[in-house]
N, C-alpha and C. Protein backbone atom coordinates (compact mmCIF):
# COMPACT_ATOMS: atom_id res chain seq x y z
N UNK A 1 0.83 -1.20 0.00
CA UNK A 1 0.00 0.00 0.00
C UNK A 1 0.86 1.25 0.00
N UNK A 2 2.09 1.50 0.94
CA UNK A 2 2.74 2.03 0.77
C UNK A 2 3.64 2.67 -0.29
N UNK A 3 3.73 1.43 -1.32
CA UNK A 3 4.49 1.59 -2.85
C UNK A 3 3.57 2.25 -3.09
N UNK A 4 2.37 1.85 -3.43
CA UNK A 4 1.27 2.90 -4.31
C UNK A 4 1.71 4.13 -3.87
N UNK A 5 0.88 4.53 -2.78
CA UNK A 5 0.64 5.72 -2.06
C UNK A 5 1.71 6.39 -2.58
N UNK A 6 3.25 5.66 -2.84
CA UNK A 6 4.55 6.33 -3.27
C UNK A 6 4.45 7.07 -4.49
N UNK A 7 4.05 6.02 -5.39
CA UNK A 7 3.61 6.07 -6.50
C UNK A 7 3.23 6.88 -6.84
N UNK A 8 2.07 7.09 -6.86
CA UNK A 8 0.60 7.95 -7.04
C UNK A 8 1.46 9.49 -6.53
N UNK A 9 1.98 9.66 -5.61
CA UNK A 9 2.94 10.95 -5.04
C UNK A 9 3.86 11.09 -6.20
N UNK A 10 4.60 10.58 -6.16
CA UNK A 10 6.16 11.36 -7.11
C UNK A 10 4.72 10.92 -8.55
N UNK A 11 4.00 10.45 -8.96
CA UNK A 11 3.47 10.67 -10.53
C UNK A 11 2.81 12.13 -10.34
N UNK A 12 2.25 11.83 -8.97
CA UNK A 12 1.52 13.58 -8.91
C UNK A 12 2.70 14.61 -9.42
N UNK A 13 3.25 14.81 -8.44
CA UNK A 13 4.56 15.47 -8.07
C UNK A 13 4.80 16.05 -9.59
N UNK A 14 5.80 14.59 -10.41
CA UNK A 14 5.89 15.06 -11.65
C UNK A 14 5.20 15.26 -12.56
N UNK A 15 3.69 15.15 -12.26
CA UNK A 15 2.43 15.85 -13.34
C UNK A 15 2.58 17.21 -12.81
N UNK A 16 2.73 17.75 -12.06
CA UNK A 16 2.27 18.81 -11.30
C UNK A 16 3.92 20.22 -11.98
N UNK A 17 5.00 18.99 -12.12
CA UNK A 17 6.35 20.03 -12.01
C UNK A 17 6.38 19.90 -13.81
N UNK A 18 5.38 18.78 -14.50
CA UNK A 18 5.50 18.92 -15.87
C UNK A 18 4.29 20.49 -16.70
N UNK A 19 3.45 19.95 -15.65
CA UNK A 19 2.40 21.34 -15.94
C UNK A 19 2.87 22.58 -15.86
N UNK A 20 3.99 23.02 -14.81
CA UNK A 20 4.79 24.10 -14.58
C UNK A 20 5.73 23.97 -15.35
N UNK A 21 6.38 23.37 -16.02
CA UNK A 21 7.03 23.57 -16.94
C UNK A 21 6.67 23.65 -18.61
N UNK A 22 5.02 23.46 -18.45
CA UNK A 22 4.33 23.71 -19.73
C UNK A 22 4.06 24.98 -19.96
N UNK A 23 3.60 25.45 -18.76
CA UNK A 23 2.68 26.72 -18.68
C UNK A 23 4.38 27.90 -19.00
N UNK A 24 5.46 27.73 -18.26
CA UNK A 24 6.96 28.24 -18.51
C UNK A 24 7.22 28.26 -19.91
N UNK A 25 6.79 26.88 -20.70
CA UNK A 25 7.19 26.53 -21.88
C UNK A 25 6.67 28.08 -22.83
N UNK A 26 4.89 28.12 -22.49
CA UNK A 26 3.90 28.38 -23.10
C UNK A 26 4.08 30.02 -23.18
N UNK A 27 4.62 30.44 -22.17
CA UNK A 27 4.12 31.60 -22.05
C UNK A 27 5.70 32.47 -23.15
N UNK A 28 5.40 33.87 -23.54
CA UNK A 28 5.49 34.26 -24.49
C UNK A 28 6.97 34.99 -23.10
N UNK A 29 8.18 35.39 -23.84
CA UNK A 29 9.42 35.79 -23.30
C UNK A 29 8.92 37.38 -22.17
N UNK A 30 8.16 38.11 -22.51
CA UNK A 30 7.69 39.11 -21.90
C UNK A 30 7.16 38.49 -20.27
N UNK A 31 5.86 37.61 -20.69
CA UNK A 31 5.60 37.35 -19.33
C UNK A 31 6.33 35.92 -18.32
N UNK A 32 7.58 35.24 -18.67
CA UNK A 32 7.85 34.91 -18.55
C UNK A 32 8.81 35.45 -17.70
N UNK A 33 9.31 36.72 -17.65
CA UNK A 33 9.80 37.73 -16.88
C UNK A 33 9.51 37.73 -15.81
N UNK A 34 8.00 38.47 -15.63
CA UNK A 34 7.51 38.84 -14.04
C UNK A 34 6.03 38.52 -14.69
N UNK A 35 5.63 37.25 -13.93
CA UNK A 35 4.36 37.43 -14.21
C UNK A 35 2.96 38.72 -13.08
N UNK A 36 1.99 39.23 -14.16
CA UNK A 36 1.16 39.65 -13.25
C UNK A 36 0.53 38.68 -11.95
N UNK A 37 0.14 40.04 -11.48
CA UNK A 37 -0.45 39.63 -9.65
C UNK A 37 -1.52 38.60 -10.41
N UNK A 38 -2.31 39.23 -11.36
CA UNK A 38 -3.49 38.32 -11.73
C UNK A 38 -3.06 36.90 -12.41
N UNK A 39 -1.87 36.79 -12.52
CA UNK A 39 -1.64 35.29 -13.45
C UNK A 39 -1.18 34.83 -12.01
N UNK A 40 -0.04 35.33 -11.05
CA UNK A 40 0.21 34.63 -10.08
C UNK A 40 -0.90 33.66 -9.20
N UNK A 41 -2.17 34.88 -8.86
CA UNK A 41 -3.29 34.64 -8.05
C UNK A 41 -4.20 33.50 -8.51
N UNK A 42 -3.92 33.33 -10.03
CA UNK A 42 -4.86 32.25 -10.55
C UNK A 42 -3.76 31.39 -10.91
N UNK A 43 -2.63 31.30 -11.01
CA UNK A 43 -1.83 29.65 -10.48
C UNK A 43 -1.83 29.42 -9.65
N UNK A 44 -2.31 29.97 -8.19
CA UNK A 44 -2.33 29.84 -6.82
C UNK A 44 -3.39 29.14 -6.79
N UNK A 45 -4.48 29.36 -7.20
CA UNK A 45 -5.84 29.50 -7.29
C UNK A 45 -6.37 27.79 -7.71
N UNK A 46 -5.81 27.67 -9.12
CA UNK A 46 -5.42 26.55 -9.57
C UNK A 46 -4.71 25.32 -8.89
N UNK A 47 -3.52 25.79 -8.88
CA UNK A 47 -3.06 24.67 -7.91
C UNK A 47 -3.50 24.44 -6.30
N UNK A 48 -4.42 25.31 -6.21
CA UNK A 48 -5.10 25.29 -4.76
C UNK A 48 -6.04 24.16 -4.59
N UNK A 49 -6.97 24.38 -6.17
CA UNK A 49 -7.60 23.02 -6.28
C UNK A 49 -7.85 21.91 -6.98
N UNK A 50 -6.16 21.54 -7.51
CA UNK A 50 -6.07 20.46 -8.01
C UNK A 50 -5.47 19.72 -6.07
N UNK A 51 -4.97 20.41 -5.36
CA UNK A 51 -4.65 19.80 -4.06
C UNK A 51 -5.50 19.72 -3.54
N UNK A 52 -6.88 20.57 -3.26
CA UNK A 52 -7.76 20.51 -2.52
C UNK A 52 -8.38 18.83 -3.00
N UNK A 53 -8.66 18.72 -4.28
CA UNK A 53 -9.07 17.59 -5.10
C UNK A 53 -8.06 16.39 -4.82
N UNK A 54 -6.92 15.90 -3.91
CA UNK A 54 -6.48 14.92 -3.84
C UNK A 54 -7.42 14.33 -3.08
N UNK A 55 -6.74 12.39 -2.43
CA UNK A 55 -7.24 11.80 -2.14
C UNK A 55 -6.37 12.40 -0.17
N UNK A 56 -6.97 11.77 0.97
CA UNK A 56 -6.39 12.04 2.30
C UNK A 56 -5.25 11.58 2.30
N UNK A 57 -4.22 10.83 1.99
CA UNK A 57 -3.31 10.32 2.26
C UNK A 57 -2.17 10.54 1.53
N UNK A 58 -2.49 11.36 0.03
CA UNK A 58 -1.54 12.28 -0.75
C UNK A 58 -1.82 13.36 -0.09
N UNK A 59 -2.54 13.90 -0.10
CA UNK A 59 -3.09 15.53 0.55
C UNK A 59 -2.03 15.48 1.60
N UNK A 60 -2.16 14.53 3.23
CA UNK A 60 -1.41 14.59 4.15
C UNK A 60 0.19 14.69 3.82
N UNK A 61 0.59 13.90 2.61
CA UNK A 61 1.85 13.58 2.65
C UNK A 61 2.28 15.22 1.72
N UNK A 62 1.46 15.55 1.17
CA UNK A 62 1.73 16.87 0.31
C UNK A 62 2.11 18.06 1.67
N UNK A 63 0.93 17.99 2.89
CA UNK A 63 0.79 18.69 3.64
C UNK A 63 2.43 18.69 4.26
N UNK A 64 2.97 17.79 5.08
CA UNK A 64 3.81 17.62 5.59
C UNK A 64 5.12 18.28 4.63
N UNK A 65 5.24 17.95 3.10
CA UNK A 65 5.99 18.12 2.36
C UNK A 65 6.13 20.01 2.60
N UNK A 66 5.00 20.34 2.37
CA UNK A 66 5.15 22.17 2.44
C UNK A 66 5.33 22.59 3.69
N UNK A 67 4.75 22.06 4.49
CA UNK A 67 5.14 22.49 6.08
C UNK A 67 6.57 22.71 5.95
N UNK A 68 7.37 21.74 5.89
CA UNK A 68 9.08 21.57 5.47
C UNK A 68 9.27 22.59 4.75
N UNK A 69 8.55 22.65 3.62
CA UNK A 69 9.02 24.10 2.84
C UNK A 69 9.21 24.88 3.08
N UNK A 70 8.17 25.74 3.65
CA UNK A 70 7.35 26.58 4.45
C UNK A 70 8.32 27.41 6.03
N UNK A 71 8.95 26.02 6.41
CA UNK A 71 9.96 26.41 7.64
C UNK A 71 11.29 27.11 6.76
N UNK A 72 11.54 26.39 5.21
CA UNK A 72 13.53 26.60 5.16
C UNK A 72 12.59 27.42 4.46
N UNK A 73 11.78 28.21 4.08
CA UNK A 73 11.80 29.31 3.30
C UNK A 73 10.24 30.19 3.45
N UNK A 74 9.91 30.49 4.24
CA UNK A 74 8.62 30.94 4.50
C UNK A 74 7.76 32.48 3.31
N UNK A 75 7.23 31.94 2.79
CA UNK A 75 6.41 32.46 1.20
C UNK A 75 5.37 32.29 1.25
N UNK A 76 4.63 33.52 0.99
CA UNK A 76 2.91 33.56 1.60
C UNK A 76 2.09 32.39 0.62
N UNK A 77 2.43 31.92 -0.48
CA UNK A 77 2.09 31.13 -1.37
C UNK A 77 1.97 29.59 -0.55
N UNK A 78 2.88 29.21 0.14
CA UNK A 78 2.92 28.31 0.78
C UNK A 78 2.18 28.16 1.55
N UNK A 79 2.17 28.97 2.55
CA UNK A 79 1.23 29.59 3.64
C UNK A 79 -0.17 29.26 3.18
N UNK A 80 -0.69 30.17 2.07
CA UNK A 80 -1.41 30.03 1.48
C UNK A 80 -2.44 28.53 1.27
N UNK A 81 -1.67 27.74 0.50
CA UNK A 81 -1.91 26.54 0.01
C UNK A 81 -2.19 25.70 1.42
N UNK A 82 -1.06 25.77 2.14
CA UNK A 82 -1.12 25.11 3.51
C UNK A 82 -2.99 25.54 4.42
N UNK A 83 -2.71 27.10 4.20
CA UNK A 83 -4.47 27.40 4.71
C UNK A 83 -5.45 26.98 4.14
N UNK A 84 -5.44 27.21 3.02
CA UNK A 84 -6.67 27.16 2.32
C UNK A 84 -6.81 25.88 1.31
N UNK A 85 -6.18 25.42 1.00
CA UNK A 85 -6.30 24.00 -0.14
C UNK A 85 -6.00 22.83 0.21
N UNK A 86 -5.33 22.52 1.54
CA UNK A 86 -4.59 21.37 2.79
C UNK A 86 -5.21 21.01 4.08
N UNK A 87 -5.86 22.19 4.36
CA UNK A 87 -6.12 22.34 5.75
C UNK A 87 -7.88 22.16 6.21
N UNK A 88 -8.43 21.02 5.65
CA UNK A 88 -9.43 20.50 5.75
C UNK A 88 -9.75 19.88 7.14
N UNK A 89 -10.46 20.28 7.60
CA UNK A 89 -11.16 20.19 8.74
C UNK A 89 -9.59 20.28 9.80
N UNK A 90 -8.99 21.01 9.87
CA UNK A 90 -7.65 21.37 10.28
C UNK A 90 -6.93 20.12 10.53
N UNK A 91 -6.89 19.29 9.52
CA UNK A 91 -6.03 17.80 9.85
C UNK A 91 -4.72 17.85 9.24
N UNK A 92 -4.17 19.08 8.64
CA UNK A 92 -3.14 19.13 8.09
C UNK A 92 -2.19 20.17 9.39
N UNK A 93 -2.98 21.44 9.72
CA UNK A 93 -2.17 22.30 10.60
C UNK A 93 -3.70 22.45 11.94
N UNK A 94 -3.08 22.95 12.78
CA UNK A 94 -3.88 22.93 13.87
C UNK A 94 -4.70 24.40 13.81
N UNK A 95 -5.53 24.80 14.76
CA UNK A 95 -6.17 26.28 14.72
C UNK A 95 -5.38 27.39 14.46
N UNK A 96 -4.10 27.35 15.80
CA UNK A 96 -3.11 28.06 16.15
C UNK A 96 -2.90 28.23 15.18
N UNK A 97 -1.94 27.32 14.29
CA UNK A 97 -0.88 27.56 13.40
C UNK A 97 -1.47 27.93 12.34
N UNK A 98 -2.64 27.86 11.95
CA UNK A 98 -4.01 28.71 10.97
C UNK A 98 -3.38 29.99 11.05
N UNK A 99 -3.69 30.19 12.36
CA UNK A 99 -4.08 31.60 12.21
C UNK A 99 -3.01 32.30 12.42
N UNK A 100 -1.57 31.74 13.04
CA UNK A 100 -0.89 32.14 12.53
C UNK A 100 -0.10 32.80 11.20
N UNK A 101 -0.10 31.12 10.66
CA UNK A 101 -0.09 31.75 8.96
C UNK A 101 -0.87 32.73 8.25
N UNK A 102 -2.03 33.20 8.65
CA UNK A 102 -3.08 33.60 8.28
C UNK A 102 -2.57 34.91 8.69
N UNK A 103 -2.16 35.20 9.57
CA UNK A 103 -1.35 36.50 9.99
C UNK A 103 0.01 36.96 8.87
N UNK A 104 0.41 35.63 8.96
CA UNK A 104 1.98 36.22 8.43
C UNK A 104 1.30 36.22 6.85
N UNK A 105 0.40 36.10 5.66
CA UNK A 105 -0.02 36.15 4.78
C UNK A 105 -0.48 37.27 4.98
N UNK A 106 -1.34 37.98 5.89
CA UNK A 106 -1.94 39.03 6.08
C UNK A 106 -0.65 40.18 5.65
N UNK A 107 0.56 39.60 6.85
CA UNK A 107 1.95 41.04 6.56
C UNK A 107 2.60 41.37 5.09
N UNK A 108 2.17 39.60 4.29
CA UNK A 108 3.62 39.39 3.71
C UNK A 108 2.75 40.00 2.40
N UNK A 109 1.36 40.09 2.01
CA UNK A 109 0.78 40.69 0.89
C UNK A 109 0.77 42.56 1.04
N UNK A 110 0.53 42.31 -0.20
CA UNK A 110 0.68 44.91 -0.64
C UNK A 110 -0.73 44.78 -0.29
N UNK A 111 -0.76 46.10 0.36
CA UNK A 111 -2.09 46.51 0.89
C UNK A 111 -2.95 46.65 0.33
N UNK A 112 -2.60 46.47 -1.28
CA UNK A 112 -3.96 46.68 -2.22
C UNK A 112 -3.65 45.27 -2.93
N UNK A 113 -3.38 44.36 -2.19
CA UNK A 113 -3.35 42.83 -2.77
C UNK A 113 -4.70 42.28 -2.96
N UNK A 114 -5.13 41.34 -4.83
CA UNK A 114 -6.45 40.70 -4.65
C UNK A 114 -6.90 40.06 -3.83
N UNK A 115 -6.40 39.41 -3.15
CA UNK A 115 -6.45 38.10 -2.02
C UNK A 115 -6.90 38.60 -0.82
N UNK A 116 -6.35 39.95 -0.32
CA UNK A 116 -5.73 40.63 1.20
C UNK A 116 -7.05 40.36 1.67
N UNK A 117 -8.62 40.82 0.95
CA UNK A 117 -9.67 41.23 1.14
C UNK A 117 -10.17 39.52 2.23
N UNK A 118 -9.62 38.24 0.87
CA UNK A 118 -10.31 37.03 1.44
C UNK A 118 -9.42 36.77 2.84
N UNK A 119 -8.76 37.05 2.85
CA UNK A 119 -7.16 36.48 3.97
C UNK A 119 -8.20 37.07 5.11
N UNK A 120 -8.28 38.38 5.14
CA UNK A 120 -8.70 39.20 6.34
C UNK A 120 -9.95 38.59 7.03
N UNK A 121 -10.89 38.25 5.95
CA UNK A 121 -12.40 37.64 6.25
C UNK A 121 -12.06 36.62 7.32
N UNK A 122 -11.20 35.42 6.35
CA UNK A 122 -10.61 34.29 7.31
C UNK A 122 -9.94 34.19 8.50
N UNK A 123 -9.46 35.12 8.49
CA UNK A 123 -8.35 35.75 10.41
C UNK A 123 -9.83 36.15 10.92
N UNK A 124 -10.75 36.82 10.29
CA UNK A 124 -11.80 37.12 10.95
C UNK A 124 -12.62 36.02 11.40
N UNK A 125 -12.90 35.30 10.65
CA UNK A 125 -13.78 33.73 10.96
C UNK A 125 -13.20 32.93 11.86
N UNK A 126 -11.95 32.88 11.83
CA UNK A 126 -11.45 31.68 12.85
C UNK A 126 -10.88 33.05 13.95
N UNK A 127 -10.89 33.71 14.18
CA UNK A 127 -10.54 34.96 15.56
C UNK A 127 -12.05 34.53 15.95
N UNK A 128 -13.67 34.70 15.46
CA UNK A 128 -14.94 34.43 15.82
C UNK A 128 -15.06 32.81 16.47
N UNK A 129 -14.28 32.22 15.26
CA UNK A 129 -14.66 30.46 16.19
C UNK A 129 -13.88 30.10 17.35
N UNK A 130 -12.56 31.04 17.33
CA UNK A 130 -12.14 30.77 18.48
C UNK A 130 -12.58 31.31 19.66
N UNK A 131 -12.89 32.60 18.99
CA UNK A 131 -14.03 33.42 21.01
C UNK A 131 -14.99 32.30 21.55
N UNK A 132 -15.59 32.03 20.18
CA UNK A 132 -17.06 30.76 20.49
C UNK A 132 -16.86 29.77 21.34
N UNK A 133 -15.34 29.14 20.94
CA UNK A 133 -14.97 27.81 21.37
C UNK A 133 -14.54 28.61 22.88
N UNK A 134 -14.54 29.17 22.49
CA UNK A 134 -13.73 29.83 24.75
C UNK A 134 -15.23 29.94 25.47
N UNK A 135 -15.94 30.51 24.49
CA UNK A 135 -17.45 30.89 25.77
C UNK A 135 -18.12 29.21 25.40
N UNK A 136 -17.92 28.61 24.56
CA UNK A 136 -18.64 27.25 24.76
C UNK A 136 -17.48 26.41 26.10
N UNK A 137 -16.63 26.67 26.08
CA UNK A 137 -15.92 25.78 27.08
C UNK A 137 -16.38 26.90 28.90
N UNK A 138 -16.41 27.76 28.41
CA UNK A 138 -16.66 28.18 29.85
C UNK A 138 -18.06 28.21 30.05
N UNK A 139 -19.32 27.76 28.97
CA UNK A 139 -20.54 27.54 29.45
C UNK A 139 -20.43 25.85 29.89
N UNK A 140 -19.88 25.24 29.50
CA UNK A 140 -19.52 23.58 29.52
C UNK A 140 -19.20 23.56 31.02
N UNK A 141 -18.16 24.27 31.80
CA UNK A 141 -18.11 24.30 33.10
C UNK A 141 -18.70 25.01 34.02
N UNK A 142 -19.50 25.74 33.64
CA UNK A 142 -20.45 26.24 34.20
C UNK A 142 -21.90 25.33 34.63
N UNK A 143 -21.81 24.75 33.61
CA UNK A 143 -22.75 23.18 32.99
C UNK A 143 -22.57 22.44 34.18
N UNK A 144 -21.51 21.83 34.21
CA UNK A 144 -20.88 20.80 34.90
C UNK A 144 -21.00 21.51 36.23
N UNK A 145 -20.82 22.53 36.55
CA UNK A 145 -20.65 23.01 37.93
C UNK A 145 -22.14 22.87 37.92
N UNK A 146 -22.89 23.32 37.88
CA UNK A 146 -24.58 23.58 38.28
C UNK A 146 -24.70 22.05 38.20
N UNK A 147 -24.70 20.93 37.48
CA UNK A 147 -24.71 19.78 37.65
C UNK A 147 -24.41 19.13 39.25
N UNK A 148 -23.05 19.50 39.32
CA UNK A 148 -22.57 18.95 40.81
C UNK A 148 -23.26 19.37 42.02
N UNK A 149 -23.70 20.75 41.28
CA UNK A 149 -24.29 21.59 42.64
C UNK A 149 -26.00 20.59 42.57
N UNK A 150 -26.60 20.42 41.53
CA UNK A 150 -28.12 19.75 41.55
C UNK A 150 -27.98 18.52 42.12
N UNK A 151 -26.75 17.73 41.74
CA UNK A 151 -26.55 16.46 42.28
C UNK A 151 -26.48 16.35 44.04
N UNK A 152 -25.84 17.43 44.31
CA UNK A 152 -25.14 17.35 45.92
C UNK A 152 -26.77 18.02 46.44
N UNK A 153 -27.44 18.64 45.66
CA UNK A 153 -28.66 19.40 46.26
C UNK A 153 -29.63 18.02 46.46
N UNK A 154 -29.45 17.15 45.41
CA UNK A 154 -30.92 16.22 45.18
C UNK A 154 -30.35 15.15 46.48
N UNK A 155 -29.62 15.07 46.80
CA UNK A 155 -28.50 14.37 47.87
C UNK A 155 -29.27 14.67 48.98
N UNK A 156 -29.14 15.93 49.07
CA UNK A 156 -29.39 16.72 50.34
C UNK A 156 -30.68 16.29 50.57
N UNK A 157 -31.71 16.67 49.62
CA UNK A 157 -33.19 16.58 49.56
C UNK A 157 -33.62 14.82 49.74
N UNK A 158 -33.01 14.13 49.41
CA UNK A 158 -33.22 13.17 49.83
C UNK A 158 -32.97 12.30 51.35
N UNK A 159 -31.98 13.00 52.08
CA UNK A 159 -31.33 13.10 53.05
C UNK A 159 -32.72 13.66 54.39
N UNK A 160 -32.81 15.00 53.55
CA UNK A 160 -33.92 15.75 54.80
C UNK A 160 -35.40 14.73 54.18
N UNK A 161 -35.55 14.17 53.15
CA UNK A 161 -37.06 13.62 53.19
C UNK A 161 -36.94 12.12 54.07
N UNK A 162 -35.66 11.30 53.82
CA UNK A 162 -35.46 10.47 54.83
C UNK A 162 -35.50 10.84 56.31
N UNK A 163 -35.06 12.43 56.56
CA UNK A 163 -35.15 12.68 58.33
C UNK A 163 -36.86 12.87 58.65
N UNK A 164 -37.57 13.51 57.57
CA UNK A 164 -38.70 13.89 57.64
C UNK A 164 -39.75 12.25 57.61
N UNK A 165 -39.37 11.50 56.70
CA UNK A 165 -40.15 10.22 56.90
C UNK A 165 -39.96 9.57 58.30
N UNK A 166 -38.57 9.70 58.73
CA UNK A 166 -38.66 9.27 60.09
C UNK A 166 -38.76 10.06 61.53
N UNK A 167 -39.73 11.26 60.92
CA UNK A 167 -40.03 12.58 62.19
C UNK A 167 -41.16 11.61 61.81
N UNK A 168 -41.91 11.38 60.42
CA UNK A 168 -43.23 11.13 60.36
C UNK A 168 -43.54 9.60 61.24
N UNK A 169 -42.78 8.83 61.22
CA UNK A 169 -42.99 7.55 62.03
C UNK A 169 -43.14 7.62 63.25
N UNK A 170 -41.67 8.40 64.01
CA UNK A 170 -42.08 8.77 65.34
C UNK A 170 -43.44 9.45 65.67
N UNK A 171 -43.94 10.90 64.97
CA UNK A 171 -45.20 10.91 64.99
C UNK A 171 -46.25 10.68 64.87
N UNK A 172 -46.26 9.27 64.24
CA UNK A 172 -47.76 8.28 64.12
C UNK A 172 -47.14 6.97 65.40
N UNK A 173 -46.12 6.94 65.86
CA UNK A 173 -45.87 6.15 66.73
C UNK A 173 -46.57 6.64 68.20
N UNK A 174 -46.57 8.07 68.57
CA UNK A 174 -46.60 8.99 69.58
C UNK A 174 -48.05 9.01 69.71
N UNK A 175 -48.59 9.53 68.36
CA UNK A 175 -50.46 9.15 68.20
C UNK A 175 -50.62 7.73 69.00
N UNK A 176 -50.43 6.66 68.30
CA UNK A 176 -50.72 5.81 68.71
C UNK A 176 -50.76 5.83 70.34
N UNK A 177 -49.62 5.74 70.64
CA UNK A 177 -49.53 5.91 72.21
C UNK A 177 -50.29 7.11 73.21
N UNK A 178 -50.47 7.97 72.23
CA UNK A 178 -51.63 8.70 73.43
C UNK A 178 -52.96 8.01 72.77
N UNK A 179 -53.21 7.73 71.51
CA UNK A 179 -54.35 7.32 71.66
C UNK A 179 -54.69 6.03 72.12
N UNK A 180 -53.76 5.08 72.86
CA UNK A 180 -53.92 4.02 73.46
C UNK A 180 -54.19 4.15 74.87
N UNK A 181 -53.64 4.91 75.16
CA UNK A 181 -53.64 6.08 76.65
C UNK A 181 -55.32 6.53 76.90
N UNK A 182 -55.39 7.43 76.18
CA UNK A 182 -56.64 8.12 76.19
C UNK A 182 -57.58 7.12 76.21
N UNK A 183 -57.64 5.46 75.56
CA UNK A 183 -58.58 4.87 75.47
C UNK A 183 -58.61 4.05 76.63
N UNK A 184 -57.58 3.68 77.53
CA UNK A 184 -57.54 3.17 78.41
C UNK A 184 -57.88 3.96 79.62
């Protein structure tokens, strides 16, 4: 299983480094220079979701591969890909390190960058799920506390209806005895 999985990786790999060297091939000596923000943003874009479109176990091994990248050379592109085309149900990078990257993409783009607008939304969405996840964990123990407190209360209440059933015995015991009294 492992050979495959190998497999299927370096064929990706070199479909992926043959397509980049088509599109290099293709393009005319001018833009081959410096490409525009708008050609960059839509090879990003592109290769965002031919990765998003892998299977879990290339995806992971892709993930790990850019993480590595990502450390010896940190490039919002990476970043990028790692956030948004890898990072499915955060099984590739954790919240933290989201939103970390999500920060350093935020610094590393021009203030009038196409992207800057979506980047910001997203620091915004996960800054919101993380407040959520703090007031859901501190309603959760709040939960749990009022729990312990109903438990130790229903304790109690059962405690005083046992003292009270046996005030009530002694007092039909006491009847009895004066009314055995009185009849004698």
């Amino acid at each position: 299983m492992q050979h495959i999985l190998k497999l299927v990786f370096i064929l990706f790999t070199l479909t992926m480094q043959g397509c980049q060297f088509l599109d290099t091939f293709e393009s005319s000596p001018e833009k081959r220079s410096i490409p525009s923000e708008q050609e960059q943003i839509y090879r990003l874009l592109r290769q965002g979701r031919r990765y998003s479109e892998l299977n879990e176990p290339v995806r992971q091994t892709l993930c790990i591969r850019l993480k590595k990248d990502y450390q010896t050379q940190a490039d919002w592109q990476t970043a990028w890909l790692l956030v948004y085309s890898l990072n499915t149900d955060y099984s590739c990078i954790d919240k933290n390190e989201t939103l970390t990257l999500l920060k350093a993409i935020n610094t590393a783009l021009e203030p009038d960058a196409l992207l800057l607008w979506l980047n910001k939304n997203q620091l915004q969405s996960l800054d919101e799920i993380n407040s959520l996840q703090s007031k859901i964990k501190k309603q959760k123990k709040k939960n749990n506390s009022l729990k312990n407190k109903l438990a130790l209360t229903k304790k109690e209440l059962e405690e005083v209806n046992s003292k009270i059933q046996a005030l009530k015995a002694i007092e039909t015991s006491i009847n009895k005895k004066l009314d055995n009294e009185q009849a004698n």
